[in-house]
Every structure is written in C-alpha cells, then in structure tokens.
Protein backbone atom coordinates (compact mmCIF):
# COMPACT_ATOMS: atom_id res chain seq x y z
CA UNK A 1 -3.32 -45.40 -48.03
CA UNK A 2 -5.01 -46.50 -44.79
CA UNK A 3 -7.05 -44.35 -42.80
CA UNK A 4 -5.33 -42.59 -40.47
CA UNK A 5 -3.38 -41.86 -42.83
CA UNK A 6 -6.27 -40.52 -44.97
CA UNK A 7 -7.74 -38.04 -41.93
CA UNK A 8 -3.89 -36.80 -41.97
CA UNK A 9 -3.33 -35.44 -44.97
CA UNK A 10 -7.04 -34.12 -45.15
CA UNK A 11 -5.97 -32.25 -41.64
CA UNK A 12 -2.98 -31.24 -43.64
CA UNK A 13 -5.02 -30.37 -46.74
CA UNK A 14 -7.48 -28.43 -44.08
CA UNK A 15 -4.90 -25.97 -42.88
CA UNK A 16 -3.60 -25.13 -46.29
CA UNK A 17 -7.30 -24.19 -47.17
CA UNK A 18 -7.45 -22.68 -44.12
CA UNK A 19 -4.29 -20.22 -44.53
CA UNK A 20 -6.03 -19.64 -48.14
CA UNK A 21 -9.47 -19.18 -47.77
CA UNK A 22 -9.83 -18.24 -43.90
CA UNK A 23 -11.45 -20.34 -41.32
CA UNK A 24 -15.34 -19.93 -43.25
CA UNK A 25 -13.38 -22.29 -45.83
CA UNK A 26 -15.91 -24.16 -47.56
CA UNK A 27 -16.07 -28.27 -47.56
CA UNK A 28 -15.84 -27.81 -51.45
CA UNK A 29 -12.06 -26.04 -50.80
CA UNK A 30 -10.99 -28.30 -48.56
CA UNK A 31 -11.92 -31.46 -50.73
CA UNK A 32 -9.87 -29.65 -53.71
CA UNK A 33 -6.88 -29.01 -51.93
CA UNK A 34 -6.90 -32.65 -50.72
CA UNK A 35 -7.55 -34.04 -54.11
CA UNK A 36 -10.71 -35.65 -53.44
CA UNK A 37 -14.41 -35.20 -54.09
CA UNK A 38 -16.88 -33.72 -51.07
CA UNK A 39 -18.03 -37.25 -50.52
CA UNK A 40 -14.99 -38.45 -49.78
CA UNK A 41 -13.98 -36.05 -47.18
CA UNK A 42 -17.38 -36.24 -45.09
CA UNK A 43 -16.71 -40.18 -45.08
CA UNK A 44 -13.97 -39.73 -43.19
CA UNK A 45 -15.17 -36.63 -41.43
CA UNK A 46 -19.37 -36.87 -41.43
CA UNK A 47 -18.88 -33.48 -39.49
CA UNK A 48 -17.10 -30.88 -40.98
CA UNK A 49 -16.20 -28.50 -37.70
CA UNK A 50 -14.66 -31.78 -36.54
CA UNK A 51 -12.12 -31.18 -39.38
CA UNK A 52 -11.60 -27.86 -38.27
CA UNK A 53 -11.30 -28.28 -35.27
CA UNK A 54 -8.37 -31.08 -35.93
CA UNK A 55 -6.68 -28.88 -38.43
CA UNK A 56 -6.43 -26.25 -35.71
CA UNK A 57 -5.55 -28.29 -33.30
CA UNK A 58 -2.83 -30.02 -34.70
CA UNK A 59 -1.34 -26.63 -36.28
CA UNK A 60 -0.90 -25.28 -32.95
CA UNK A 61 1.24 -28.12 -31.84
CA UNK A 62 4.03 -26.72 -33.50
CA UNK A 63 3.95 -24.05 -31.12
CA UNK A 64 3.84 -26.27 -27.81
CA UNK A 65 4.47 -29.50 -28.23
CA UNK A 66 6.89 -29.61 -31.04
CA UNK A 67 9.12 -26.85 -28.92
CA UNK A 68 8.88 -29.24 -25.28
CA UNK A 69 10.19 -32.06 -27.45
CA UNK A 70 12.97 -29.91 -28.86
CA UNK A 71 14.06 -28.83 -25.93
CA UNK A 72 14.64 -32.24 -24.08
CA UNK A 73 17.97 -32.63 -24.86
CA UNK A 74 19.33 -29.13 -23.63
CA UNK A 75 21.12 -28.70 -20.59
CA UNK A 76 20.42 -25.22 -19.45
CA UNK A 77 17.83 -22.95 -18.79
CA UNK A 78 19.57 -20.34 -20.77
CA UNK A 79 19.98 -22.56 -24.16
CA UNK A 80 15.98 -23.81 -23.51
CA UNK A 81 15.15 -20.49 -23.87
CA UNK A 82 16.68 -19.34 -26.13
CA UNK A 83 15.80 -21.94 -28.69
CA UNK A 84 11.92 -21.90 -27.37
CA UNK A 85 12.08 -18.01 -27.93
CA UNK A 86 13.77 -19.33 -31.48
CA UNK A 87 11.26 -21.71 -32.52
CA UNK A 88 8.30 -19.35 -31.60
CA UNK A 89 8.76 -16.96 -34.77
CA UNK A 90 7.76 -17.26 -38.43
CA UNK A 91 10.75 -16.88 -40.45
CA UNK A 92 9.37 -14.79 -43.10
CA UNK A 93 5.82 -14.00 -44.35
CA UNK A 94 5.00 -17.28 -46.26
CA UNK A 95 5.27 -19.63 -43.21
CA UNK A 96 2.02 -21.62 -43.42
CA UNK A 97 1.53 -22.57 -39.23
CA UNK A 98 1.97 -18.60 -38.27
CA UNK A 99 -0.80 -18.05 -41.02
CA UNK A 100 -3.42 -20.47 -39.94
CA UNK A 101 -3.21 -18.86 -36.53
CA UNK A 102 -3.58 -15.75 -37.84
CA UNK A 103 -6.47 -16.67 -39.99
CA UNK A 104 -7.95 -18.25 -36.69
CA UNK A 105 -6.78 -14.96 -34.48
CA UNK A 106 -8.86 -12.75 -36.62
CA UNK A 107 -11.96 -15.11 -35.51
CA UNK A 108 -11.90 -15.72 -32.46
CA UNK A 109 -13.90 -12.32 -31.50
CA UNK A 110 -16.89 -14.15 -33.58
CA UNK A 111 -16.33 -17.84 -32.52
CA UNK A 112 -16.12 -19.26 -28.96
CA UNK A 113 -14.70 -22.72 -30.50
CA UNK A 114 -11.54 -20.57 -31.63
CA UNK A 115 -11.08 -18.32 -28.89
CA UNK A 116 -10.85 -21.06 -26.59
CA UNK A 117 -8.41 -22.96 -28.69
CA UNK A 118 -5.87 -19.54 -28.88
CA UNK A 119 -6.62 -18.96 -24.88
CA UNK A 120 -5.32 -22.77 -24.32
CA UNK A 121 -2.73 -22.43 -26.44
CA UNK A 122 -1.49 -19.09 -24.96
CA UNK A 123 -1.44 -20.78 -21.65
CA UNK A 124 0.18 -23.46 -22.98
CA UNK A 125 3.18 -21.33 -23.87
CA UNK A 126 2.85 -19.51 -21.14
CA UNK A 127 3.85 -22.56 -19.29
CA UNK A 128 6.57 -23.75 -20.78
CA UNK A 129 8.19 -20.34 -20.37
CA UNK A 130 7.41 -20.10 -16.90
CA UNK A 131 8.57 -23.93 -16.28
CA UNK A 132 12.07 -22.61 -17.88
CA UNK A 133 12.41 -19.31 -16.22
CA UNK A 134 11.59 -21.13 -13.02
CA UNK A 135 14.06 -23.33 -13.29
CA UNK A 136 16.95 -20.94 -14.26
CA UNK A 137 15.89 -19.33 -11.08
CA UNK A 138 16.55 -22.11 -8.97
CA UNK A 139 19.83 -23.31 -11.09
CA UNK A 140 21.11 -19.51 -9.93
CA UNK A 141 21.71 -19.19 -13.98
CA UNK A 142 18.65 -16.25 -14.11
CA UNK A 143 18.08 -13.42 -11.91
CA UNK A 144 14.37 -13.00 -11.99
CA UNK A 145 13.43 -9.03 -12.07
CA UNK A 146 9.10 -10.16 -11.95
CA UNK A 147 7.74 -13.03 -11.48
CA UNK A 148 8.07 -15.76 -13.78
CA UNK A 149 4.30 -15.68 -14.81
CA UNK A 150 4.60 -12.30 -15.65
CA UNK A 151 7.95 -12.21 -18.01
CA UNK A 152 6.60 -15.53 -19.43
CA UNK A 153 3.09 -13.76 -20.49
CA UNK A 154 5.28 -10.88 -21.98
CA UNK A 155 7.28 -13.25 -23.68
CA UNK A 156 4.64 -14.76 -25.15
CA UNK A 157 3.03 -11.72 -26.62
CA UNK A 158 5.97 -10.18 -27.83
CA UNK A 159 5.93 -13.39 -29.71
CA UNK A 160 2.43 -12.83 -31.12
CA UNK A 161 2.99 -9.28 -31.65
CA UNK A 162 6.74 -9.66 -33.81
CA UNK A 163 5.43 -13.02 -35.86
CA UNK A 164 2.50 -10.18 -37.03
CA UNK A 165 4.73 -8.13 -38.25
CA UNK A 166 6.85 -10.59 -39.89
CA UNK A 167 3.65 -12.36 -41.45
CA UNK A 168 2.55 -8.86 -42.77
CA UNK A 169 5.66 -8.07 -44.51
CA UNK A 170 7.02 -5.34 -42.68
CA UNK A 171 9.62 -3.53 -44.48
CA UNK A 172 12.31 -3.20 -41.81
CA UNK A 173 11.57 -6.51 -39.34
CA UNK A 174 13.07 -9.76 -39.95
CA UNK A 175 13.27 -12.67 -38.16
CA UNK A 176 16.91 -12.52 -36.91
CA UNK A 177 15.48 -9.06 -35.94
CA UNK A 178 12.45 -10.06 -34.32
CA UNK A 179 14.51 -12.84 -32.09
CA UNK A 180 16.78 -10.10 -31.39
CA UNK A 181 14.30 -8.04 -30.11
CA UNK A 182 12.59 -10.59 -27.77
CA UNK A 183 15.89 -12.22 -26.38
CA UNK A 184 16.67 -8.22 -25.09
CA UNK A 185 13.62 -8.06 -23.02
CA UNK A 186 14.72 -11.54 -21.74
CA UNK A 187 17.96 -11.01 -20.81
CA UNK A 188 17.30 -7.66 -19.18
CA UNK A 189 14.75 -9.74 -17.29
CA UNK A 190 17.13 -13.01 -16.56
CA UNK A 191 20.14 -10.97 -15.95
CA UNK A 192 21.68 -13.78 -18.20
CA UNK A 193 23.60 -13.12 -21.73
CA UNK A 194 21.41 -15.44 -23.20
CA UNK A 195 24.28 -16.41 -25.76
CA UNK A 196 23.98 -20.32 -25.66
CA UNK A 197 22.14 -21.33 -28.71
CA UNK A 198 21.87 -19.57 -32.23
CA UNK A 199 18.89 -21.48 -33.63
C-alpha cells in the first residue's frame, strides 16, 4: 500500500472512531480501528489534530463537493434542487457522515478549530443553494418569494434540523418524510412543483 494511500484509510479509520468515540477520540482508538499500532499512525501523522482535522474535513465533502459534482449533469434548476435537497439527508440513523458531524456539532461550542470548520461548511451549502435558486430565477423556472440568501439559509437548516431527527431515531420521521418536508418549504418559496427528480 503506498502512502497516500496509507493517510486515506487512516482518515477513513479516523471518522469511524470519530462517529464512535466522539471527537476527544484517543490516538490509541484511532490506531485500532485502522489496524495498526500508535507508532504507525504518528509516522504518517507526527501530529494528531492534523488527523482530525483531515478526517473532518474530508467527511464534510460529502455534503458540498460530492453534491456540485452530482449535479453537473442536470439541466434544470428545478431537478438541481431537488436532488441537492436529496443528497443533503441521512437516510436513516446509522449513516456514518451525518454522525461525524454530529459528533463534531456537539463541539464546536468548546473548540474554535470545529466551529470554524461547520461555519465554512454551512456557507458552503449555503452557496450552492443560492447559486441554484439564482439561477431558476433568471431561467423564469422559480418565482423567488425572499431573497435567495435567505431561502437558501432556511434550506440549509431545515437540513440540519430533519437529518437530527432522523440520526436520533425519531419514531414518526423518515427520510422520504424529511425530503418531503423540506421540498414543501421550497416549492412554496420557488412557486415551482419541484417534481423533476425522485432521488
């Protein structure tokens, strides 16, 4: 195995111990879960917040990245957003991304390091609605009733709010439920059916 391929699975191995043990996860969890000794891990990461940090990092790609890319071959606004509202959910309560952001959500109060990670990563999404809704504006397919910042910040936390509940297991909230839910508030605030795409 070469190294990069090495720091990848320990980043991998990282956010498993992560979703298990919460983000104090000691070196000693992370090097069982990837299979190796202590040693090993701090040779290829002499600092272990670095490994953190990359774990974190590359978890929340999922959530930006991963959705831009998967949305590059869609013709219209309404199908991009309705996939991106899609793709931002957990679908049920054992979804390992959703719970490494959660683990990192309940510390952010205590670390700056995290909080600034979930802030960029909020605006990230943020973005991407916005960039969508935008663009549905000027296509004439969406009839904007607030601004595009604002419905794309509501968006987003209805997001965060619904893949909570799902990740907590509540009794009477699923995903198809959740999405549901979300793509309402959108299409009372697109004035578009929002029909296109069904994930």
């Amino acid at each position: 195995m070469t190294k990069p391929e090495r720091k990848f699975q320990l980043v991998e191995a990282t956010q498993r111990a992560i979703s298990e043990h919460g983000v104090s996860v000691k070196l000693h969890q992370i090097a069982q879960e990837a299979g190796m000794t202590p040693s090993a891990v701090l040779y290829h990461y002499p600092d272990v917040n670095d490994l953190l940090l990359a774990a974190n990092r590359a978890g929340m790609e999922r959530f930006y990245s991963e959705r831009v890319q998967s949305i590059e071959l869609l013709s219209s606004p309404a199908e991009k957003l309705v996939w991106v509202i899609r793709s931002g959910l957990p679908m049920d309560r054992h979804d390992e991304g959703v719970r490494l952001l959660c683990a990192l959500g309940g510390e952010a109060a205590r670390n700056d390091m995290f909080a600034v990670l979930l802030t960029s990563l909020f605006d990230r999404q943020v973005g991407l609605y916005q960039s969508i809704l935008e663009a549905g504006e000027l296509s004439r397919d969406f009839e904007l009733q607030s601004d595009a910042n604002t419905i794309a910040r509501n968006l987003v936390a209805l997001e965060d709010a619904y893949g909570y509940r799902i990740m907590a297991g509540h009794p009477t909230l699923n995903y198809e439920e959740a999405c549901e839910l979300i793509l309402d508030y959108a299409r009372s605030m697109t004035k578009n059916s929002l029909r296109n795409v069904k994930g």
